[in-house]
Protein backbone atom coordinates (compact mmCIF):
# COMPACT_ATOMS: atom_id res chain seq x y z
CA UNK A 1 118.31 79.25 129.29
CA UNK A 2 115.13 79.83 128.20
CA UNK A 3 114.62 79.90 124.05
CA UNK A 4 111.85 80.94 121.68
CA UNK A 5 111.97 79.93 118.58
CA UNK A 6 111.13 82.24 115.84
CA UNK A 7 109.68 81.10 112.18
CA UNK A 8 109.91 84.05 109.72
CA UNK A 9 107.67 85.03 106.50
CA UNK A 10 108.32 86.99 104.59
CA UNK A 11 112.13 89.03 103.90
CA UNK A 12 111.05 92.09 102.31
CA UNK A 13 111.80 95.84 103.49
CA UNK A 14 110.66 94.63 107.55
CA UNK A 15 111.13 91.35 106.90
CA UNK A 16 115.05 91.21 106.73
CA UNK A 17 115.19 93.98 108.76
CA UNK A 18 113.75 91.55 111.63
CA UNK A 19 116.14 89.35 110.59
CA UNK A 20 119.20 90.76 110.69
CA UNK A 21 118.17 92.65 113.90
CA UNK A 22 117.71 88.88 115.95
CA UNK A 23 120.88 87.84 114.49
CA UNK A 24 122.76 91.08 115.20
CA UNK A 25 121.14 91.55 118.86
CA UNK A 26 120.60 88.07 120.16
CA UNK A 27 123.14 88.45 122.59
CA UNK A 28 122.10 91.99 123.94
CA UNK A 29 118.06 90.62 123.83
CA UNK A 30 119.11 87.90 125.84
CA UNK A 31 121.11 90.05 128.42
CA UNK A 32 118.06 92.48 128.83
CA UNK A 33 115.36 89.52 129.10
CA UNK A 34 116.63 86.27 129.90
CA UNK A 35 115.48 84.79 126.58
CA UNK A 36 117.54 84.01 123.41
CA UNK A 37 115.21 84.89 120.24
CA UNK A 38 116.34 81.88 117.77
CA UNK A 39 115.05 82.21 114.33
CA UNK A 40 114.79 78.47 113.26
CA UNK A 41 112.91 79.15 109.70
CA UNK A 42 112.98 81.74 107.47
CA UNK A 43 110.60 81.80 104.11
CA UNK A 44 110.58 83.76 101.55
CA UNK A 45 109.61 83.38 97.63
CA UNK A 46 112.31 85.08 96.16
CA UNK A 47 115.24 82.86 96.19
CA UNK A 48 117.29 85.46 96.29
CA UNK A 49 116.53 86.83 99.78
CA UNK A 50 118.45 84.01 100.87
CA UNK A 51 122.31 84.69 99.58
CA UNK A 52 120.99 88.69 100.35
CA UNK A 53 120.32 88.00 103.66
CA UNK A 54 122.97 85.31 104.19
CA UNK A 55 120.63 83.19 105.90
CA UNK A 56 121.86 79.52 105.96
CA UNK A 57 120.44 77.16 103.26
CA UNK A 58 119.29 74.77 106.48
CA UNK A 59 116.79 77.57 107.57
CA UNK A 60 115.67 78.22 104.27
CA UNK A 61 112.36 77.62 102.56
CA UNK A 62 109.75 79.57 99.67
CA UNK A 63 106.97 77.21 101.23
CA UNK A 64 104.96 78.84 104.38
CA UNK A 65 103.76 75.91 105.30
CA UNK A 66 107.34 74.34 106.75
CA UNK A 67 107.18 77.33 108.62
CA UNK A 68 103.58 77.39 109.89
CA UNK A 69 103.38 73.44 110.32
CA UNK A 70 106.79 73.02 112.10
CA UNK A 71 106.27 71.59 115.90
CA UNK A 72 109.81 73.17 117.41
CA UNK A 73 108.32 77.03 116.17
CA UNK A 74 107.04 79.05 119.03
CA UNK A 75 106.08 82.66 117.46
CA UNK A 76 105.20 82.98 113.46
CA UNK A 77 106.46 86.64 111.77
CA UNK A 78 104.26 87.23 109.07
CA UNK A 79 105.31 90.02 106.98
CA UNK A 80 103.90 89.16 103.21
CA UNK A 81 101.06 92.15 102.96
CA UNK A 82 98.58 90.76 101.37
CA UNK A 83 95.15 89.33 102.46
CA UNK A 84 93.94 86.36 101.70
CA UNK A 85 97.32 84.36 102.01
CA UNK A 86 98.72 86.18 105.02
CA UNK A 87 95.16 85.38 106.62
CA UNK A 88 95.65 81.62 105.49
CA UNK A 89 99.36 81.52 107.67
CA UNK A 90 98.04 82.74 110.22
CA UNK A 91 95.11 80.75 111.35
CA UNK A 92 96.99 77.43 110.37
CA UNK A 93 99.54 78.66 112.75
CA UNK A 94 97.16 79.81 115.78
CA UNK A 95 95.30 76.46 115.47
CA UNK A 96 98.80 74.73 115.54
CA UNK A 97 98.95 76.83 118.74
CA UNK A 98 101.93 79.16 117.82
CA UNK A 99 101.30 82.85 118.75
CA UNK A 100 101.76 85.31 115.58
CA UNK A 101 102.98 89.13 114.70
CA UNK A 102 101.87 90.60 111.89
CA UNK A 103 102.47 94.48 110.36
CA UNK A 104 99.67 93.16 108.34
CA UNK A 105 97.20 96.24 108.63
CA UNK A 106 94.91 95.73 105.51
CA UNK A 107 94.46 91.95 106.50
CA UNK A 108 93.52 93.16 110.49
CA UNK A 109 91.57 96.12 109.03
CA UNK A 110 89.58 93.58 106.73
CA UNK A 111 89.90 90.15 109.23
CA UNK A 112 90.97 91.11 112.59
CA UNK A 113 87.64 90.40 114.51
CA UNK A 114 88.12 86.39 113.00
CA UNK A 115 91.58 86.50 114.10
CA UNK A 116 91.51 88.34 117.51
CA UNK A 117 89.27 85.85 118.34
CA UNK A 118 90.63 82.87 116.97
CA UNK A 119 93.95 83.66 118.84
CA UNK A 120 91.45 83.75 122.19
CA UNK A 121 90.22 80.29 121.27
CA UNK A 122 93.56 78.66 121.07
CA UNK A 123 95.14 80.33 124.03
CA UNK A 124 97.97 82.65 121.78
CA UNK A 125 99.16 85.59 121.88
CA UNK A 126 99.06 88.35 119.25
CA UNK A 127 101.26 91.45 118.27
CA UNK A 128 100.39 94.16 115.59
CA UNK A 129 102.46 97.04 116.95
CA UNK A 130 104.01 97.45 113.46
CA UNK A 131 100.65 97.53 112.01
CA UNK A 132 100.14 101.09 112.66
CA UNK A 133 102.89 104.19 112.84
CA UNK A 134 106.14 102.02 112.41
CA UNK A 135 108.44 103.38 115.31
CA UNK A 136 105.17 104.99 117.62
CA UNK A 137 103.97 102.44 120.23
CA UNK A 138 100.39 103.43 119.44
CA UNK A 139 99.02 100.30 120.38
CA UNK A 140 100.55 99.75 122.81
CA UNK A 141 99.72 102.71 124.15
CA UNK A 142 96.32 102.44 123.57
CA UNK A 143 95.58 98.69 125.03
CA UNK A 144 97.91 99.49 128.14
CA UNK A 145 99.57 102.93 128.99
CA UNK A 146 96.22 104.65 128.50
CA UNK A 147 93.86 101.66 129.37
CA UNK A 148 91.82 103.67 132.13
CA UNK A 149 90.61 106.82 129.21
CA UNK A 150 87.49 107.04 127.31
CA UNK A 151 88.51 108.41 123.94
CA UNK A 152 86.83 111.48 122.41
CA UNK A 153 89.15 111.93 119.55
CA UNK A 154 92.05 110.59 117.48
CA UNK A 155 93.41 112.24 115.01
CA UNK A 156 96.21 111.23 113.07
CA UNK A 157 98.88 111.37 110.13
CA UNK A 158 99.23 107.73 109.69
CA UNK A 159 100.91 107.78 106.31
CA UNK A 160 104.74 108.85 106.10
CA UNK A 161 104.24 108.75 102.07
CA UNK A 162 101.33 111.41 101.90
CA UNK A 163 103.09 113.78 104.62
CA UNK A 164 106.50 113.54 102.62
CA UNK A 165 104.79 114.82 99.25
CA UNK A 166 102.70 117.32 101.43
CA UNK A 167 105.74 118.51 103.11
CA UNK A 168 107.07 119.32 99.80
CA UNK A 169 105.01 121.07 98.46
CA UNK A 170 104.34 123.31 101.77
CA UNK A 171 107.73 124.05 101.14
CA UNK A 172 109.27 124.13 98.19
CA UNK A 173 106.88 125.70 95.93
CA UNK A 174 105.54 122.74 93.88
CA UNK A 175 103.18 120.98 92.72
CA UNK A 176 101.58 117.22 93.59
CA UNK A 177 103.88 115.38 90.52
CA UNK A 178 107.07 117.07 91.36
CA UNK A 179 106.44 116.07 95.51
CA UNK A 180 105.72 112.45 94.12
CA UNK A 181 108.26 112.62 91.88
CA UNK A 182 110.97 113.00 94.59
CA UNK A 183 109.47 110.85 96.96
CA UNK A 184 109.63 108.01 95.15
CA UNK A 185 113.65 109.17 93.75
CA UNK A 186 114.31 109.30 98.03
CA UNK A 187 112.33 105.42 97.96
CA UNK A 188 109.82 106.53 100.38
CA UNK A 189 106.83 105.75 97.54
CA UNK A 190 106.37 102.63 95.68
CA UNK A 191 106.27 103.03 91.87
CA UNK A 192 102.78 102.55 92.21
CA UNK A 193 101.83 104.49 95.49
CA UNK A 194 98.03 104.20 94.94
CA UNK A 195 97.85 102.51 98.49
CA UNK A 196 99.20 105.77 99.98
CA UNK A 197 98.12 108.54 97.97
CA UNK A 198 94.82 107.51 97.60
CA UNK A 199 94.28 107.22 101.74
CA UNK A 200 93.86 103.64 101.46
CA UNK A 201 96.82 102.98 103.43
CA UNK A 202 95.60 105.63 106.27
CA UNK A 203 91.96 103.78 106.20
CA UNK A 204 93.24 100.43 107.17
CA UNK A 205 95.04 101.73 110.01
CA UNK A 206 92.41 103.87 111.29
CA UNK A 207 90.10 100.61 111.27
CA UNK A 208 92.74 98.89 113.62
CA UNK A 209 92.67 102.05 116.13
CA UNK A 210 88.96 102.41 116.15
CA UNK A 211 89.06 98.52 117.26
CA UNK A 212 91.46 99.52 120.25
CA UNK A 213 90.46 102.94 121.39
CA UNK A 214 86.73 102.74 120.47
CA UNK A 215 85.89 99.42 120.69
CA UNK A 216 84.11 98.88 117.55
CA UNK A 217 85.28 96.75 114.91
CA UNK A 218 84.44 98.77 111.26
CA UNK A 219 85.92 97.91 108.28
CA UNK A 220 87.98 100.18 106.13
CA UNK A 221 85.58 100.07 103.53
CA UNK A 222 83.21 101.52 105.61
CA UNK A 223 85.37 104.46 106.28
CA UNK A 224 85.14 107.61 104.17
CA UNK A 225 88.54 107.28 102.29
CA UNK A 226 89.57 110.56 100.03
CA UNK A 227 93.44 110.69 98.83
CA UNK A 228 95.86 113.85 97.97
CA UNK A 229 95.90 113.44 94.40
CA UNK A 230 93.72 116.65 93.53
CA UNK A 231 95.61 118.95 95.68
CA UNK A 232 97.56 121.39 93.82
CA UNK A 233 99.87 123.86 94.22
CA UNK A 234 97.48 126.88 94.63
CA UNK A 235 95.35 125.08 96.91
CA UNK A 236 98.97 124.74 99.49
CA UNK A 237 99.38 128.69 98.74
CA UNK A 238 96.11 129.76 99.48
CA UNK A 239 96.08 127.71 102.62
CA UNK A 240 99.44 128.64 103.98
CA UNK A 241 98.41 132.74 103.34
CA UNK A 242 94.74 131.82 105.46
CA UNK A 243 97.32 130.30 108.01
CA UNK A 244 96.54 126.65 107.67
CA UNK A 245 98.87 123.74 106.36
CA UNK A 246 96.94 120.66 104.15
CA UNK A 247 97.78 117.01 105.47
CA UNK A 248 95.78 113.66 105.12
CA UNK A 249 94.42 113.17 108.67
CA UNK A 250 92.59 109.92 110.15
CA UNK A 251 90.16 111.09 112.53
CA UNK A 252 87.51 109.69 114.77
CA UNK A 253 85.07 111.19 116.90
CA UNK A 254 83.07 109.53 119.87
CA UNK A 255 80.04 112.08 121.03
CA UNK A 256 77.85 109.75 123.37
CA UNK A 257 76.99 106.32 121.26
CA UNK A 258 77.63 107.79 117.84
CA UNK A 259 81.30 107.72 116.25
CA UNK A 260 82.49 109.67 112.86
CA UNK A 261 85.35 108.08 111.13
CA UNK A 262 86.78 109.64 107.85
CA UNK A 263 90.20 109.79 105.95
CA UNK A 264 91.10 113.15 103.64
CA UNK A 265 93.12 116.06 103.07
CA UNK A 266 92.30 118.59 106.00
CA UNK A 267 93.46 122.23 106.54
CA UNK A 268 95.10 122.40 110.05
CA UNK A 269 95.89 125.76 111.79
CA UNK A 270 99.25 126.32 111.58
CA UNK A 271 99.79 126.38 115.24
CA UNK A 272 98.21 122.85 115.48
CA UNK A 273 100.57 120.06 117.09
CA UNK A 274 99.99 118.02 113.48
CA UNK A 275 100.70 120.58 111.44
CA UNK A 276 104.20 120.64 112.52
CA UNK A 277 105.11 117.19 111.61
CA UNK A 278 106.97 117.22 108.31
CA UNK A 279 108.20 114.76 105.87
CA UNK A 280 107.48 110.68 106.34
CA UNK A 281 107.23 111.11 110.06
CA UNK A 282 103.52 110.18 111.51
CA UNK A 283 101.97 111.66 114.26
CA UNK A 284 98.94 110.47 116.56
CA UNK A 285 96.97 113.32 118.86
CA UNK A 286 94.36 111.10 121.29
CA UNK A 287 91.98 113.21 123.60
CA UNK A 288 90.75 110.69 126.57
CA UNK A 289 88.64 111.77 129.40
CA UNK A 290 92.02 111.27 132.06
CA UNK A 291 95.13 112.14 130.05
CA UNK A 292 93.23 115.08 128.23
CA UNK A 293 95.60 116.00 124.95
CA UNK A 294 98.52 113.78 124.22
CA UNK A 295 100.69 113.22 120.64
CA UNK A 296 102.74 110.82 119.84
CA UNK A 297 104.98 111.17 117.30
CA UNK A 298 107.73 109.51 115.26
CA UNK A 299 108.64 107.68 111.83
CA UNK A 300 105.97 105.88 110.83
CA UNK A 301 107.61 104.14 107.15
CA UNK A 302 110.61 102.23 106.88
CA UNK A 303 112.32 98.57 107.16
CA UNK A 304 113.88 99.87 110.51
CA UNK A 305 110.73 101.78 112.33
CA UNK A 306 108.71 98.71 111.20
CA UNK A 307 111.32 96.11 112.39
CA UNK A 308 111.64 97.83 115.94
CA UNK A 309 108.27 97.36 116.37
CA UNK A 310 108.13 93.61 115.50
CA UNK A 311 111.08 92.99 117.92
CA UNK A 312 108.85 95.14 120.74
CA UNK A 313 105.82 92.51 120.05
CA UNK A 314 108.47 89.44 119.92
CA UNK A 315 110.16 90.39 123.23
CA UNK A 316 106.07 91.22 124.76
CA UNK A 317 105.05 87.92 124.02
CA UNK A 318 108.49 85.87 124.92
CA UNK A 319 107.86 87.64 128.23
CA UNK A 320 104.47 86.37 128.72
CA UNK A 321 105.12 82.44 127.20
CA UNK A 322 108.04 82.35 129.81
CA UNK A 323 105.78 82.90 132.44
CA UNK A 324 103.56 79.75 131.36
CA UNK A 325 100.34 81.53 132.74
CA UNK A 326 98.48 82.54 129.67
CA UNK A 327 96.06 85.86 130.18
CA UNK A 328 95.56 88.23 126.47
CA UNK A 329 93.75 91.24 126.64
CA UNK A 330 90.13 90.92 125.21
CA UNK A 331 88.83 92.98 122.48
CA UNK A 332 85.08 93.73 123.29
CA UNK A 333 82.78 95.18 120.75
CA UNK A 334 80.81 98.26 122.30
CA UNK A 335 77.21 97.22 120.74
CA UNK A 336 75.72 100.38 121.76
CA UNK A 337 77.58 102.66 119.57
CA UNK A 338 76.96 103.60 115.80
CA UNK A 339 78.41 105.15 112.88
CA UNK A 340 77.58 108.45 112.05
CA UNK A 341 76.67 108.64 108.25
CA UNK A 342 79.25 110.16 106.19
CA UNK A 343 76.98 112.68 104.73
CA UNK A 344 75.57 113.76 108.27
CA UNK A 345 79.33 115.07 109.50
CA UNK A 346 79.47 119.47 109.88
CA UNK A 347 82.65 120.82 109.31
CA UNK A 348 84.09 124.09 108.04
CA UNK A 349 85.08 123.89 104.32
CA UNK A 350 88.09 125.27 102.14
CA UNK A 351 86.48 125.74 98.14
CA UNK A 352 88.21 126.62 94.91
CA UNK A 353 85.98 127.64 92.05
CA UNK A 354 87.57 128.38 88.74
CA UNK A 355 85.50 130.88 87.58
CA UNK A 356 84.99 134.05 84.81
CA UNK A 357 85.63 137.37 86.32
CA UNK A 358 82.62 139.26 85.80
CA UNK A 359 80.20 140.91 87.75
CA UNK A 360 77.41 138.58 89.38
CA UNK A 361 79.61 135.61 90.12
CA UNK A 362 80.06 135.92 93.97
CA UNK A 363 77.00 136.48 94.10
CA UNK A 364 75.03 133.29 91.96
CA UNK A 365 77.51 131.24 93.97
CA UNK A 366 76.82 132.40 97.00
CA UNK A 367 72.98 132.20 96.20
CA UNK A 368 73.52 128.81 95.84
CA UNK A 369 75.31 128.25 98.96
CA UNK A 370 72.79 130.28 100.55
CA UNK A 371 69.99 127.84 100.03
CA UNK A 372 71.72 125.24 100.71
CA UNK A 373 71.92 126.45 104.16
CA UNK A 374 76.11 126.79 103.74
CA UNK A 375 77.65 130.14 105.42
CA UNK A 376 80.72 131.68 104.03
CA UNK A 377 82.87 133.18 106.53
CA UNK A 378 85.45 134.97 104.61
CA UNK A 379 86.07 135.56 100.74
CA UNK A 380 89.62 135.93 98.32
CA UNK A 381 89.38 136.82 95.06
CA UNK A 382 92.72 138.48 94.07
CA UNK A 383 93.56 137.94 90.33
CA UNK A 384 91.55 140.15 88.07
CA UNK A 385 91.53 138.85 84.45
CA UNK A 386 88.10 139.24 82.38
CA UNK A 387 89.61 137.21 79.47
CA UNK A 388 90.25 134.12 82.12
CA UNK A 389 89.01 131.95 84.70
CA UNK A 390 90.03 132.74 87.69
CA UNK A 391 90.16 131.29 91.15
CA UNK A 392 87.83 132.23 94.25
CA UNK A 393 88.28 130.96 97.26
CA UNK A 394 85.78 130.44 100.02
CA UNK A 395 86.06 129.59 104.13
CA UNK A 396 82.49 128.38 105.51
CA UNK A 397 81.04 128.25 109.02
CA UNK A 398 80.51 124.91 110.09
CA UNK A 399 77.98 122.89 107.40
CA UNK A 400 76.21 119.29 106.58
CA UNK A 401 78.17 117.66 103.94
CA UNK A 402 75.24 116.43 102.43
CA UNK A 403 74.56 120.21 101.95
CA UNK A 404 77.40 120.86 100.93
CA UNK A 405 78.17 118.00 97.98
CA UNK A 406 74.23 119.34 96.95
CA UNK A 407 75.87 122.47 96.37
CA UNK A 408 78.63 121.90 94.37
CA UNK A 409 76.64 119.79 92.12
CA UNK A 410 75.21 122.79 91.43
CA UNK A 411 77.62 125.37 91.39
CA UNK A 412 79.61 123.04 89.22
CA UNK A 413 76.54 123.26 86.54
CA UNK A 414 77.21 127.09 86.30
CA UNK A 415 78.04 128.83 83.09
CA UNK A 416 79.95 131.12 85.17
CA UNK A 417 82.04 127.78 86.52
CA UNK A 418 85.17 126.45 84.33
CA UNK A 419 86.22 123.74 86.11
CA UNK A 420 85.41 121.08 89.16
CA UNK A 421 85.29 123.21 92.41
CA UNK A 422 88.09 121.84 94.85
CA UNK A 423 86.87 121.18 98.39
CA UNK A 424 88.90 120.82 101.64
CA UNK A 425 87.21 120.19 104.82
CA UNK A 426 88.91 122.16 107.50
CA UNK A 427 89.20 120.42 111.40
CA UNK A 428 90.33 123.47 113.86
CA UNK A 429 89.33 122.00 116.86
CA UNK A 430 91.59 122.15 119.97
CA UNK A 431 95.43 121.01 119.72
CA UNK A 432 96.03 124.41 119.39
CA UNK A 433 100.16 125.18 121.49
């Protein structure tokens, strides 16, 4: 019989989920690969998790270290969050020679070069799968199903938080607080969601699938990150009655040797593949040079998405260590290509100004715009209320965002202008059913 012996930290949300899943499916693991998964330590720093998780007292520990320094432990879990810790674990335990798994994506988004390499060094094996999407085998799919493409896009809803409040108000009529309000009453956001609302969340793991499907290793905080807080409830009206839908995308471009990468509130067409996916489920649409269009879809947040895809890289790499002939996939940085400045992207662009209804406004606005080199395709101005600001919305052609944030700066210095002028960048390319 072969076993591999399993050291586990961290019993959160995934972390007893992984748990209870070994305990609960040992016998059917071992019946479908020949291997019995044996967890032999558990840590954790909350005492508690132990008489929760009715783990016995022998496997028990709140120090990482019995876990990471123990000679009988085959694979580390590592399921803390965190950075600089998490990062600690797991090099002590790759230099012990112990092959990891981690759903760790801010610590691979910030240090996955040092450990991707580190794990080459000392002859382990790695799994992230949980990392990115919960239940979608993105990477996976990436590093093997679609191994043979060269990637021209990826676009994706990567956060099940920000689609959930979205959702909402797409469909019942209200505004960002309500949405956030009920998402965190349903336990899909934290009580302090500014990970996920803010894109933060959606920048990390757009880091880890530039690594895969671009080859180019670029930090989060070189990403253009811009969260869902300023949407309001107008902005969801006036985009469902131009026949669009507002969700936080990921995307990333490849044209030749330069790449864009940026994470914000988009309007989609909606008769685009994304714009269909509702609530906390994620979605992932990849264009490679072989496979053309594909999506992926599925629920991306949860103890149970998450866990699934921690027992997927457990069962990967118990496959591999029982055939005793050690071969990882590299991860090879493409030198040649570069990242396109954020200010040098063209898009099409969504604005709100809040502005007094009199006559001469459209037009010192779109004077402005004008010089700025900034076409306006289309124009909605339907509330009529000389006492009041009121709102104008604008669709442009495609335009520099450098023009465009020269603009606004602008505009926003009006008298005619009341308020900060809302701006959506609109992505309409392709994906169309």
């Amino acid at each position: 019989m072969e076993r591999l012996r399993i050291g586990l930290i961290g019993c959160g949300t995934v972390g007893g989920q992984v748990y209870k899943i070994l305990k609960r499916k040992r016998r059917n693991l071992y019946w479908k690969t020949g291997i019995l998964f044996e967890v032999v330590k558990v840590c954790d720093k909350a005492k508690k998790r132990r008489k929760e998780l009715k783990i016995p007292s022998s496997l028990f520990t709140t120090d990482p270290h019995q876990v990471t320094n123990d000679p009988n432990i085959d694979i580390i879990v590592e399921l803390i969050g965190g950075t600089e810790e998490a990062f600690e674990y797991l090099c002590e335990a790759i230099k012990k020679g112990k092959s990891v798994v981690t759903a760790n994506k801010a610590l691979l988004s910030e240090k996955g070069r040092t450990i991707f390499d580190l794990c080459e060094e000392n002859r382990v094996y790695i799994g992230f799968e949980a990392s990115v999407a919960g239940s979608i085998p993105i990477i996976k799919t990436i590093r093997e199903s679609f191994i043979g493409n060269n990637f021209s896009k990826l676009l994706g809803i990567l956060n099940g938080t920000t689609n959930f409040i979205l959702s909402k108000m797409t469909h019942l009529d209200i505004d960002f607080n309500q949405a956030l309000k009920i998402a965190k009453e349903k336990g899909y956001a934290e009580a302090e969601p500014y990970f996920d609302i803010s894109g933060l969340d959606s920048a990390h793991k757009l880091s880890i699938l530039t690594k895969l499907a671009f080859n180019k290793s670029v930090s989060w905080r070189n990403i253009y990150t811009e969260g869902i807080d300023r949407i309001e409830k107008m902005d969801v009206e006036f985009a469902r009655e131009l026949g669009y839908r507002v969700k936080l995308l990921g995307i990333a471009k490849k044209d030749r040797n330069i790449l864009e990468l940026r994470v914000h509130p988009v309007l989609l067409p909606a008769t685009h593949l994304l714009s269909l996916v509702e609530d906390v489920y994620n979605a992932i649409y990849i264009e490679g040079d072989l496979i053309g269009n594909s999506l992926l879809y599925g629920k991306g947040a949860g103890g149970k998405p998450a866990a699934s895809a921690v027992i997927s890289d457990l069962v990967e790499i118990g496959m591999k260590l029982k055939m005793k002939n050690y071969g990882n996939m590299k991860f090879r940085e493409d030198s040649t290509l570069e990242l396109l400045p954020f200010d040098e992207i063209k898009t099409k662009y969504y604005f709100r100004f809040t502005a007094v209804d009199k006559p001469g406004v459209l037009a010192k606005i779109a004077k402005v715009l004008g010089e700025k080199n900034i076409s306006i395709a289309s124009v909605i101005q339907k509330k009529e209320s000389p006492q009041k600001a009121v709102p104008i919305v604008m669709l442009t052609h495609p335009s520099k965002e450098k023009n465009v944030s020269e603009a606004l700066k602008i505009i926003d210095k009006l008298d005619i202008i009341k308020k900060p002028t809302i701006k959506i960048r609109v992505e309409e390319e392709d994906g169309n059913i």
